[in-house]
Protein backbone atom coordinates (compact mmCIF):
# COMPACT_ATOMS: atom_id res chain seq x y z
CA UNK A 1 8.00 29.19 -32.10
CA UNK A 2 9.61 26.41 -29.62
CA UNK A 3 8.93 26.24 -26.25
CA UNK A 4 11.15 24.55 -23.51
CA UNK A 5 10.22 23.30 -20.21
CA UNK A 6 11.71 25.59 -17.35
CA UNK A 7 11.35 24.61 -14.01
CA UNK A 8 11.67 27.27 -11.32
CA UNK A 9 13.94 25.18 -9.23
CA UNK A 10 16.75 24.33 -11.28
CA UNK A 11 19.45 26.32 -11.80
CA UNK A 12 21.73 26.77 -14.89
CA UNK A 13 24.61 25.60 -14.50
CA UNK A 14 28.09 26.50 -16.01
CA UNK A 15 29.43 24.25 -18.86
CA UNK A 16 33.56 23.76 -18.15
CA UNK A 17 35.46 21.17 -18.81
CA UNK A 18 35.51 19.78 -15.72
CA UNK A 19 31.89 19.91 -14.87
CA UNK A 20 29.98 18.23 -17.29
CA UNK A 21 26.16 18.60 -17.56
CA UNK A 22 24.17 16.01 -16.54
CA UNK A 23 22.60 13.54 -18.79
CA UNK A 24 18.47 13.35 -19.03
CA UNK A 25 18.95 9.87 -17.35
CA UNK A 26 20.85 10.80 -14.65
CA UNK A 27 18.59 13.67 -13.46
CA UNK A 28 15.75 11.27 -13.71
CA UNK A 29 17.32 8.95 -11.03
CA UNK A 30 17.81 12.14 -8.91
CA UNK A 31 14.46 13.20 -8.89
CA UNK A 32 12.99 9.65 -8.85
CA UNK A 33 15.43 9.02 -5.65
CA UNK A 34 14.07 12.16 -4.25
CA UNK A 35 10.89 11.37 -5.23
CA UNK A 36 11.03 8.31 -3.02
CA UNK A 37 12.30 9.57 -0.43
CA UNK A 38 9.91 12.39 0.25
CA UNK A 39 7.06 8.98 -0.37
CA UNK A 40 8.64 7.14 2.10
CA UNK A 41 9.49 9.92 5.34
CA UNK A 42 5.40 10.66 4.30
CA UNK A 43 4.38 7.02 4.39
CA UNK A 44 6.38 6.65 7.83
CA UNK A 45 4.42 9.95 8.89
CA UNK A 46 0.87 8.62 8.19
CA UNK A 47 1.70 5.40 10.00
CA UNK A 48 2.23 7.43 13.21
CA UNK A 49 -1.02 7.06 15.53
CA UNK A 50 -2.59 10.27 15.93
CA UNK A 51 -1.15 11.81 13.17
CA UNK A 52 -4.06 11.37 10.51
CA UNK A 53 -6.68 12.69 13.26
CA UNK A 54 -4.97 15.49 14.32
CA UNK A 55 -4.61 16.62 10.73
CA UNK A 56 -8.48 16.19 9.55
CA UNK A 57 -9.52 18.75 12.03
C-alpha cells in the first residue's frame, strides 16, 4: 500500500494545457518565501516594546 502526503490546504488543481502544474522546486520557493515572510512580520512584532509583556500574562 502507498501513501502520499496530503496537505489540507492545497487544492487540486486542473491539468490544461495552458496551466501547467507546478514543479516540486517551484512550490518550495513559494512556501519558503512565505515562510519568510510570516518569520519576518513575527520578528518585527517581537521587537515592538510591550508586545512580549503583554503576551506572557
Amino acid at each position: 500500500m502507498s501513501q502520499e502526503a496530503v496537505f489540507p490546504h492545497e487544492v487540486p488543481q486542473k491539468e490544461t494545457a495552458a496551466a501547467q502544474p507546478k514543479g516540486l522546486l517551484e512550490q518550495m520557493e513559494e512556501l519558503m518565501a512565505a515562510l519568510s515572510a510570516d518569520l519576518s512580520q513575527l520578528d518585527a512584532d517581537l521587537q515592538r516594546p510591550g508586545v512580549a509583556d503583554d503576551e506572557r500574562g
